[in-house]
N, C-alpha and C. Protein backbone atom coordinates (compact mmCIF):
# COMPACT_ATOMS: atom_id res chain seq x y z
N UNK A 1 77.11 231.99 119.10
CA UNK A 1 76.80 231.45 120.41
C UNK A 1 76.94 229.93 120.42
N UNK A 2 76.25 229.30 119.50
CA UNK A 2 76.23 227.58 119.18
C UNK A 2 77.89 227.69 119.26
N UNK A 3 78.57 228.08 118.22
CA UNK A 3 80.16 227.44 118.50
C UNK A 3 80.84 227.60 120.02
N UNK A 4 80.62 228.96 120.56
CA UNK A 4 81.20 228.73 121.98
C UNK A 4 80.48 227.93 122.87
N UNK A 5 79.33 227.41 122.96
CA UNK A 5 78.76 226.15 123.77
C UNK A 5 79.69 224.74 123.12
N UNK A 6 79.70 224.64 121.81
CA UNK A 6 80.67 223.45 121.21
C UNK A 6 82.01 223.39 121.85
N UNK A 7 82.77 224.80 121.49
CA UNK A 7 83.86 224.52 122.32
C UNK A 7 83.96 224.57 123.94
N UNK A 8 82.96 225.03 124.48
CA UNK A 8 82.95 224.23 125.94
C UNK A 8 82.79 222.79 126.45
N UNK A 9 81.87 222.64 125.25
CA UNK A 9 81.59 221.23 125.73
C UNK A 9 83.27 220.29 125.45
N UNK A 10 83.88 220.60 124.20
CA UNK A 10 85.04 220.00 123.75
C UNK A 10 86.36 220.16 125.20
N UNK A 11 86.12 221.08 125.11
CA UNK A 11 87.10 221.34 127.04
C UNK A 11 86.80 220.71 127.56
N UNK A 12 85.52 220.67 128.00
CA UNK A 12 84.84 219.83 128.58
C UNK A 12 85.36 218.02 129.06
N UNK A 13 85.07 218.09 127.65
CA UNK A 13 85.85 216.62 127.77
C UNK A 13 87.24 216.21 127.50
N UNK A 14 88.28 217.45 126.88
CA UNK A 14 89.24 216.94 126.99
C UNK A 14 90.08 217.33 128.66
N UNK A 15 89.23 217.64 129.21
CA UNK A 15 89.73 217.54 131.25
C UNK A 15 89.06 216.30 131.31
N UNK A 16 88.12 215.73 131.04
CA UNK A 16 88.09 214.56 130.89
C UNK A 16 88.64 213.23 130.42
N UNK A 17 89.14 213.61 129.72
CA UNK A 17 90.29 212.69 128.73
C UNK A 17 91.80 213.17 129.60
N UNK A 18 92.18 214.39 130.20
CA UNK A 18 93.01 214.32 131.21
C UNK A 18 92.92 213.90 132.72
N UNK A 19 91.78 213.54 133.03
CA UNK A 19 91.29 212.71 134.28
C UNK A 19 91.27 211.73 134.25
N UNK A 20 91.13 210.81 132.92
CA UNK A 20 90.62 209.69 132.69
C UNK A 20 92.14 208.79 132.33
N UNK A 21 93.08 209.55 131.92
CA UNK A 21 94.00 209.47 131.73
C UNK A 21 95.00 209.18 133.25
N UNK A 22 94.55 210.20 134.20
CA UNK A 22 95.12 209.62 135.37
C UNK A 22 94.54 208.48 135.86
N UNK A 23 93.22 208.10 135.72
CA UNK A 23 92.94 207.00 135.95
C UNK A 23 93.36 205.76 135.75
N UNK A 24 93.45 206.07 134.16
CA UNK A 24 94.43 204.82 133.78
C UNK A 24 96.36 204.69 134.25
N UNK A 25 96.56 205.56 134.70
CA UNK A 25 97.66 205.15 135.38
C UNK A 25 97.81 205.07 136.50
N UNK A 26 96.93 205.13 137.22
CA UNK A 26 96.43 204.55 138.69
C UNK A 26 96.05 202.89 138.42
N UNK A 27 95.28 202.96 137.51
CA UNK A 27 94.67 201.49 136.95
C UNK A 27 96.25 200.60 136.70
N UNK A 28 97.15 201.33 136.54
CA UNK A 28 98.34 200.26 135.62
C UNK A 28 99.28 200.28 137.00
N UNK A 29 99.24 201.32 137.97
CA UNK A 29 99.69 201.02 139.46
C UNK A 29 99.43 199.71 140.20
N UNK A 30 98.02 199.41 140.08
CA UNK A 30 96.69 198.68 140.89
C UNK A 30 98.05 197.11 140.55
N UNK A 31 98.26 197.25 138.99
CA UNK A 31 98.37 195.75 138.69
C UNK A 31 100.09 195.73 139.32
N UNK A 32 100.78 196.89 139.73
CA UNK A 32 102.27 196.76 140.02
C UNK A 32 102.15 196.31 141.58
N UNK A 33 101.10 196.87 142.17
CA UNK A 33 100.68 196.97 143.15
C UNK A 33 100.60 195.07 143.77
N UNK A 34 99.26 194.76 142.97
CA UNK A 34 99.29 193.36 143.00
C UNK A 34 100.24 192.27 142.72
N UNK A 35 101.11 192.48 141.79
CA UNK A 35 102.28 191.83 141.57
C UNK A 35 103.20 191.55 142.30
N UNK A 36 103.14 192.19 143.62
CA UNK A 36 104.56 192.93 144.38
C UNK A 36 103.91 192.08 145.72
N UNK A 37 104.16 190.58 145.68
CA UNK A 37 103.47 189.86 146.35
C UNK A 37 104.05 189.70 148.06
N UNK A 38 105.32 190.39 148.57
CA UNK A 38 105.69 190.65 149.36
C UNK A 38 105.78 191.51 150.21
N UNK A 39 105.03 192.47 149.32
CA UNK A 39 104.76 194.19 150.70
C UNK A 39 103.21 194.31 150.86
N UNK A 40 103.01 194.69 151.96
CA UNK A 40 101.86 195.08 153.22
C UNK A 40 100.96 196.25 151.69
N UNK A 41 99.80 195.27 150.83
CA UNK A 41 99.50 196.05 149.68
C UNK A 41 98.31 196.85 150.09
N UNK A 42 97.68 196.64 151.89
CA UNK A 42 96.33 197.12 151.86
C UNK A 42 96.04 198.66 151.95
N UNK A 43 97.94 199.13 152.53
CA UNK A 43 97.74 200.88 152.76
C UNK A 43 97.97 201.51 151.33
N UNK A 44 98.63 200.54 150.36
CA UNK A 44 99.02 200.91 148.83
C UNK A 44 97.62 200.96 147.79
N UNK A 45 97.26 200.16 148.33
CA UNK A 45 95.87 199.74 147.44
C UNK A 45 94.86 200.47 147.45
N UNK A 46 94.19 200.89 149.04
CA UNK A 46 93.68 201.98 149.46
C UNK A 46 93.73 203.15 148.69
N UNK A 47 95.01 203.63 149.00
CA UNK A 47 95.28 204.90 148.79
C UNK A 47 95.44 205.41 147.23
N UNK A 48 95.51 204.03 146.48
CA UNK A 48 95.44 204.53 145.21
C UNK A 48 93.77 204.21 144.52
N UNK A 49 93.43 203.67 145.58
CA UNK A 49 91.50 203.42 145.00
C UNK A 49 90.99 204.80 145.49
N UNK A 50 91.83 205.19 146.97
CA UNK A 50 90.61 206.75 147.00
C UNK A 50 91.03 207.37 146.00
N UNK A 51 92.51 207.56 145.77
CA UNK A 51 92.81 208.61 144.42
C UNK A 51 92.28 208.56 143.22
N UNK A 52 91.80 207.31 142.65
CA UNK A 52 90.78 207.34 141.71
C UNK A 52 89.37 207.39 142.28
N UNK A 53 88.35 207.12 143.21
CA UNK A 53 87.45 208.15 143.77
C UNK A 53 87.13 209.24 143.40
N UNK A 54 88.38 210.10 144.18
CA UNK A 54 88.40 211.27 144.12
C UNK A 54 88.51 211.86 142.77
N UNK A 55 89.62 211.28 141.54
CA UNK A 55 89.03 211.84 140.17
C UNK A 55 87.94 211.20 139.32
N UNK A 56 87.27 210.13 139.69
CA UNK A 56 85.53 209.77 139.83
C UNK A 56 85.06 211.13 139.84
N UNK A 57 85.02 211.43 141.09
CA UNK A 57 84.23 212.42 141.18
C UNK A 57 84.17 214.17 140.55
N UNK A 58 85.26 213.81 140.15
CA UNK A 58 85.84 215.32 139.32
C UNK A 58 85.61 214.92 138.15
N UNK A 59 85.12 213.88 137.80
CA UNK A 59 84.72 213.66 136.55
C UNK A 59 83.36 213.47 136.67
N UNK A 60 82.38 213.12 137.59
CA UNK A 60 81.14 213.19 137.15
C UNK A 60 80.84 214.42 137.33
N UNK A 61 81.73 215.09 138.08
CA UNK A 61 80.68 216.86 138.20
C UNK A 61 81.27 217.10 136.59
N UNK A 62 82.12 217.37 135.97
CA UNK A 62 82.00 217.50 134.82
C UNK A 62 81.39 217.11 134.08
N UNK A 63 80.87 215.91 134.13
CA UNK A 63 79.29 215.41 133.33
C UNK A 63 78.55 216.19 133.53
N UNK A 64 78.01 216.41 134.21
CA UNK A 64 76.91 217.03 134.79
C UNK A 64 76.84 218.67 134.13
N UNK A 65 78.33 219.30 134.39
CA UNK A 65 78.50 220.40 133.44
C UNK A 65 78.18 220.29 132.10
N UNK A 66 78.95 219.42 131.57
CA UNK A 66 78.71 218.79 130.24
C UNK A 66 77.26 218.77 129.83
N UNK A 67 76.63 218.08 130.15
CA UNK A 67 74.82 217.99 130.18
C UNK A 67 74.45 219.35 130.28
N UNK A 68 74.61 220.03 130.99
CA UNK A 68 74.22 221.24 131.19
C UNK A 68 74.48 222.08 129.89
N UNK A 69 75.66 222.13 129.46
CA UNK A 69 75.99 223.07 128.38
C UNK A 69 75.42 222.31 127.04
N UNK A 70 75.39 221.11 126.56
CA UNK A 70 74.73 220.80 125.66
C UNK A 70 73.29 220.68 125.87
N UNK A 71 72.84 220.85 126.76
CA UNK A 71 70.89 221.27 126.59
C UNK A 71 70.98 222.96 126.26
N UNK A 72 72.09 223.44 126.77
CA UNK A 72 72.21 225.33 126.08
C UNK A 72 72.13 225.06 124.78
N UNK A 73 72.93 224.43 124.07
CA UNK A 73 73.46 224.26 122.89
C UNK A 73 72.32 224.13 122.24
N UNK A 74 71.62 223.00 122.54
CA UNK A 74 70.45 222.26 121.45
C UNK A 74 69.17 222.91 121.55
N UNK A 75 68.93 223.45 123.01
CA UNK A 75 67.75 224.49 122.90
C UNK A 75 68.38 225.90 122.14
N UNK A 76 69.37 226.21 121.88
CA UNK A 76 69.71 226.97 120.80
C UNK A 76 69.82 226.84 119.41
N UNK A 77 69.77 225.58 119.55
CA UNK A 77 69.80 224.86 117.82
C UNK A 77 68.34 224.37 117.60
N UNK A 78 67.47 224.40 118.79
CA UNK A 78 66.21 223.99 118.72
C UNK A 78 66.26 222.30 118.16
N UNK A 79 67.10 221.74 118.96
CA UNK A 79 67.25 220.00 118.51
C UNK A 79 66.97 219.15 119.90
N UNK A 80 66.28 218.18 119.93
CA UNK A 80 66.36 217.44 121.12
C UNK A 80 67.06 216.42 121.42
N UNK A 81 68.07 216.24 120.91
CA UNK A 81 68.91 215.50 121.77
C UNK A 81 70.74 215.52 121.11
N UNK A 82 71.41 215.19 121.94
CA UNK A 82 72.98 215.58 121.40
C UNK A 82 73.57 214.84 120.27
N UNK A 83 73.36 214.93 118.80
CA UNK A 83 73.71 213.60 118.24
C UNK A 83 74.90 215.01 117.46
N UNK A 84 75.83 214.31 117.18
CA UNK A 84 77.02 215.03 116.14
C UNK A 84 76.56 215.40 114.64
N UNK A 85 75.88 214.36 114.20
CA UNK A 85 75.64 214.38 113.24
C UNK A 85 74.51 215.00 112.35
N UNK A 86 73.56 215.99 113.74
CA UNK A 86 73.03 216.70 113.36
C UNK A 86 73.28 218.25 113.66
N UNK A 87 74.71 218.30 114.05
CA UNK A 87 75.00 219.41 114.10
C UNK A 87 76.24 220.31 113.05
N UNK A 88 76.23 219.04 112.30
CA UNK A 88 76.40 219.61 110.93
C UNK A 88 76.23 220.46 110.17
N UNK A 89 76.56 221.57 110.04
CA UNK A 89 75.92 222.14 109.37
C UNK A 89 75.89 224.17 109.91
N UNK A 90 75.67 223.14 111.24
CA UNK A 90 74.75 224.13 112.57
C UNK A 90 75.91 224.98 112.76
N UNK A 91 77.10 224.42 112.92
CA UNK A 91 78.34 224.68 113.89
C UNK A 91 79.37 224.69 113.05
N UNK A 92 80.91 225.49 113.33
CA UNK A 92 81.98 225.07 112.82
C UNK A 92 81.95 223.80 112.54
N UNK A 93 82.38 223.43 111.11
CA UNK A 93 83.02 221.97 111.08
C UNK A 93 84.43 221.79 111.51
N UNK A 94 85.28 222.65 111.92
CA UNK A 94 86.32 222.28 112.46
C UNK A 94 86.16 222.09 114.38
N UNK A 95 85.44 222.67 114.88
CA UNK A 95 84.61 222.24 116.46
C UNK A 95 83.96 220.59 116.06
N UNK A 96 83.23 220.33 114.74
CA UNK A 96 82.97 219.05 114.56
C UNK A 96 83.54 218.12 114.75
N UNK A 97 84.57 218.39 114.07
CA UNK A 97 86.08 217.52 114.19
C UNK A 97 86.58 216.95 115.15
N UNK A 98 86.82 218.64 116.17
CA UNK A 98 87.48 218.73 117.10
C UNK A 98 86.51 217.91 118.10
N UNK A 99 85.63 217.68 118.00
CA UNK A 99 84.79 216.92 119.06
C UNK A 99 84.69 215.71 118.78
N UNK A 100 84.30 215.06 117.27
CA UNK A 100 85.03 213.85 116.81
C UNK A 100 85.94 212.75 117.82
N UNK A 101 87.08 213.81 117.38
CA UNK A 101 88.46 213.40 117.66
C UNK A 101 88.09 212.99 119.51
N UNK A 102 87.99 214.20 120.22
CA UNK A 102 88.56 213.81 121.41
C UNK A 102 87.23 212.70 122.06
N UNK A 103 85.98 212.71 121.37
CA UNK A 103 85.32 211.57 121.98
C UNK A 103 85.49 209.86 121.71
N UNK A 104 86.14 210.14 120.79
CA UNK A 104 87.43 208.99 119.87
C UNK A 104 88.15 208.63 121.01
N UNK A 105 89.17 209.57 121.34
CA UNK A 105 90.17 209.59 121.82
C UNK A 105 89.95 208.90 123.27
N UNK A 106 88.26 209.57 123.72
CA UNK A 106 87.71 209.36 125.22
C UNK A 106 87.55 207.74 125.03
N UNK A 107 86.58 207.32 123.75
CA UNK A 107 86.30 206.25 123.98
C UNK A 107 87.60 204.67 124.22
N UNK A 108 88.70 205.06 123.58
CA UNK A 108 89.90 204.72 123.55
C UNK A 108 90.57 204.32 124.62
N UNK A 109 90.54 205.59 125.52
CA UNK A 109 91.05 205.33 126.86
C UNK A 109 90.65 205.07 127.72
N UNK A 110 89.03 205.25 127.40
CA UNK A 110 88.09 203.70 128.18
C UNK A 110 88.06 202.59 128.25
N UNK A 111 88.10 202.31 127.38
CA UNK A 111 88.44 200.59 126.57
C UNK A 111 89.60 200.50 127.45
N UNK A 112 90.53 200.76 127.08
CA UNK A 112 92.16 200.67 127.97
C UNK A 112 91.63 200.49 129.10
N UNK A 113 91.30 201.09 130.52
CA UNK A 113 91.05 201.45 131.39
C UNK A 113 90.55 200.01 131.81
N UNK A 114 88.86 199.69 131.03
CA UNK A 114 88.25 198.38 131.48
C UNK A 114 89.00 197.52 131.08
N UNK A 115 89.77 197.31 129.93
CA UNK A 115 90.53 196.17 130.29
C UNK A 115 91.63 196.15 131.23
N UNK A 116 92.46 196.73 131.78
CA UNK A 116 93.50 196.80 132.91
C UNK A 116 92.48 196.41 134.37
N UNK A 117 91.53 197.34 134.44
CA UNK A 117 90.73 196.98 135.30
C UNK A 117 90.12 195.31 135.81
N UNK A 118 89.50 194.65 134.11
CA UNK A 118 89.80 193.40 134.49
C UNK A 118 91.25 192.85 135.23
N UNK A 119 91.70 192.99 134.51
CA UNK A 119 92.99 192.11 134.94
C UNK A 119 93.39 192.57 136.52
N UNK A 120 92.91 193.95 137.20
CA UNK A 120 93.27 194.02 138.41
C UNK A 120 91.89 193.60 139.35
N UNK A 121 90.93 193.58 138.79
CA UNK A 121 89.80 192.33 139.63
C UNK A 121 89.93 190.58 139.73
N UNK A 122 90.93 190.71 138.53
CA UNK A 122 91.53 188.86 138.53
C UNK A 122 92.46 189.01 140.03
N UNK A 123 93.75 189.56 139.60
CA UNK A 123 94.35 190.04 140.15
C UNK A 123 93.99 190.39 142.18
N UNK A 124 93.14 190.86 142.07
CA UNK A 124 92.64 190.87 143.38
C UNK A 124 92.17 190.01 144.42
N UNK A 125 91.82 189.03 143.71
CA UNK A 125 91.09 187.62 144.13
C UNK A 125 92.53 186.84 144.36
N UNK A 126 93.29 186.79 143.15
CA UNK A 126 94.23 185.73 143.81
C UNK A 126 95.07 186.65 144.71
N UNK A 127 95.53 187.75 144.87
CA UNK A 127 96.28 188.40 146.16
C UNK A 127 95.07 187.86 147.89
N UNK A 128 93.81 187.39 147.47
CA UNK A 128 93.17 187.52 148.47
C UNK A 128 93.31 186.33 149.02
N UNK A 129 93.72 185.14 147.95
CA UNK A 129 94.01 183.59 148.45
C UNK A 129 95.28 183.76 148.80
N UNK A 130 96.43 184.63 148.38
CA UNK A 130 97.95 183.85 148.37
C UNK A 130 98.42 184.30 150.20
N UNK A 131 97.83 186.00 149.96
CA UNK A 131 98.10 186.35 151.65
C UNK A 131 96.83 186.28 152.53
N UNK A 132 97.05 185.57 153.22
CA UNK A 132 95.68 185.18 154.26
C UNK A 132 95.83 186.44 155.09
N UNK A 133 96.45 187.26 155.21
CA UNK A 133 96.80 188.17 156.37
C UNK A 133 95.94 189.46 155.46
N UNK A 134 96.09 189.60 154.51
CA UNK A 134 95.07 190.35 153.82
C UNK A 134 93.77 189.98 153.42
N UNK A 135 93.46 189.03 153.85
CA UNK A 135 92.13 188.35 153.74
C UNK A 135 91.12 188.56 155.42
N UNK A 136 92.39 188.16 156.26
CA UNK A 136 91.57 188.04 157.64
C UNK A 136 91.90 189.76 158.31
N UNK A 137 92.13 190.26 157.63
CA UNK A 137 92.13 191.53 157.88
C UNK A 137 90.90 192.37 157.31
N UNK A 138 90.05 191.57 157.14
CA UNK A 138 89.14 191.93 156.65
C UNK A 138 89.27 193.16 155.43
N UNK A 139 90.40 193.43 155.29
CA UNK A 139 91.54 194.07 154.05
C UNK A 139 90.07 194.08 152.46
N UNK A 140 89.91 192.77 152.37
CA UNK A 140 89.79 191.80 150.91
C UNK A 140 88.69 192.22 150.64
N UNK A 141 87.63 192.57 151.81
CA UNK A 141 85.99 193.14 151.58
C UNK A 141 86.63 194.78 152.03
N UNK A 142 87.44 195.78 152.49
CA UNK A 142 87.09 196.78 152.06
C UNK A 142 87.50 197.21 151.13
N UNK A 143 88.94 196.35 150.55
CA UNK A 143 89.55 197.15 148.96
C UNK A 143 88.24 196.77 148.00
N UNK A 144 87.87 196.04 147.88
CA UNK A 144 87.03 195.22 146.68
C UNK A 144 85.64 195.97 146.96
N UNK A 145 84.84 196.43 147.85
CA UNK A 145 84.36 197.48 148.14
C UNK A 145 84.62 198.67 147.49
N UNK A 146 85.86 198.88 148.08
CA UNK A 146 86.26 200.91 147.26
C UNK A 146 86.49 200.26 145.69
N UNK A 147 87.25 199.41 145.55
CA UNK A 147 87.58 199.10 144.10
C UNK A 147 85.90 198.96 143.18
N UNK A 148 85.00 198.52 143.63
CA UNK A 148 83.94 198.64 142.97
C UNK A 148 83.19 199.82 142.81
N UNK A 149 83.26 200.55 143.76
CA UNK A 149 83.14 201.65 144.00
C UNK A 149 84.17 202.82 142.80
N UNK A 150 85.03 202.59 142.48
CA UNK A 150 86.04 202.96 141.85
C UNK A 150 85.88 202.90 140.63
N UNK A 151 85.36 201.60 140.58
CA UNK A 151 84.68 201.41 138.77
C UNK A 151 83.71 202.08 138.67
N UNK A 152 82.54 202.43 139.53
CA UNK A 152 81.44 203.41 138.99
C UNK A 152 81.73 203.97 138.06
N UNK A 153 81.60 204.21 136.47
CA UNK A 153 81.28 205.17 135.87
C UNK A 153 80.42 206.20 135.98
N UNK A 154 80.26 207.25 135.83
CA UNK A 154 79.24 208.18 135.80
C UNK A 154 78.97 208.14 134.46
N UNK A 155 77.69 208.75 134.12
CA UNK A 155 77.09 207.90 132.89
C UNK A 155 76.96 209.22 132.32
């Protein structure tokens, strides 16, 4: 029973690591987006901040799954809280691994993510000085709005 809660949780997160993954190439859009200092960027910009939103949110309900299946897990292992390293033992060591790896892998393409992200919050500010027409369009407070909004992590 413990190993099939492990490998859910490992699914788990590697749809996570495939969500997170679109994120980051939405994130590497944001900066083509900004660069491209001659086209109308507020319907482009938009539309690629709700699209990360929207897999925001397909990723925190998967948290939430996630949480869910590891309190199965540990009230089955009779442990209070999720550490790897005490499930040693407990569980396949190759599910060990395998969970290892892809929270590796998760943390990886986080890192990536916040840094591109900086560079498209730099990025945002000076698109907000160079075109005044996206500024007095009051454009500049709703992208930077959804864009913050966009960074929410779910925790």
């Amino acid at each position: 029973m413990e190993n099939t809660y492990l490998s859910r949780i490992i699914a788990n997160y590697q749809t996570q690591y495939d969500l997170y993954n679109q994120v980051k190439e939405l994130s590497f859009k944001q900066v083509e987006i900004f660069q491209d200092i001659d086209k109308d960027i507020s319907y482009i910009l938009n539309t690629t901040l709700n699209a990360r939103m929207t897999i925001m949110n397909e990723i925190a309900i998967l948290n939430e799954d996630n949480k869910d299946i590891q309190n199965f897990l540990l009230t089955s292992l009779d442990k209070k809280e999720f550490v790897i390293s005490q499930l040693e033992g407990l569980v396949a060591e190759d599910l060990i691994n395998e969970l290892k790896k892809v929270i590796l892998a998760l943390g990886d393409l986080l890192a990536q993510i916040n840094s591109n992200d900086k560079l498209n919050e730099i990025l945002l500010k000076q698109t907000a000085t160079k075109k005044p027409d996206f500024q007095k369009a009051n454009s500049i407070t709703k992208v930077s709005n959804a864009y913050k909004k966009a960074m929410e992590k779910p925790e």
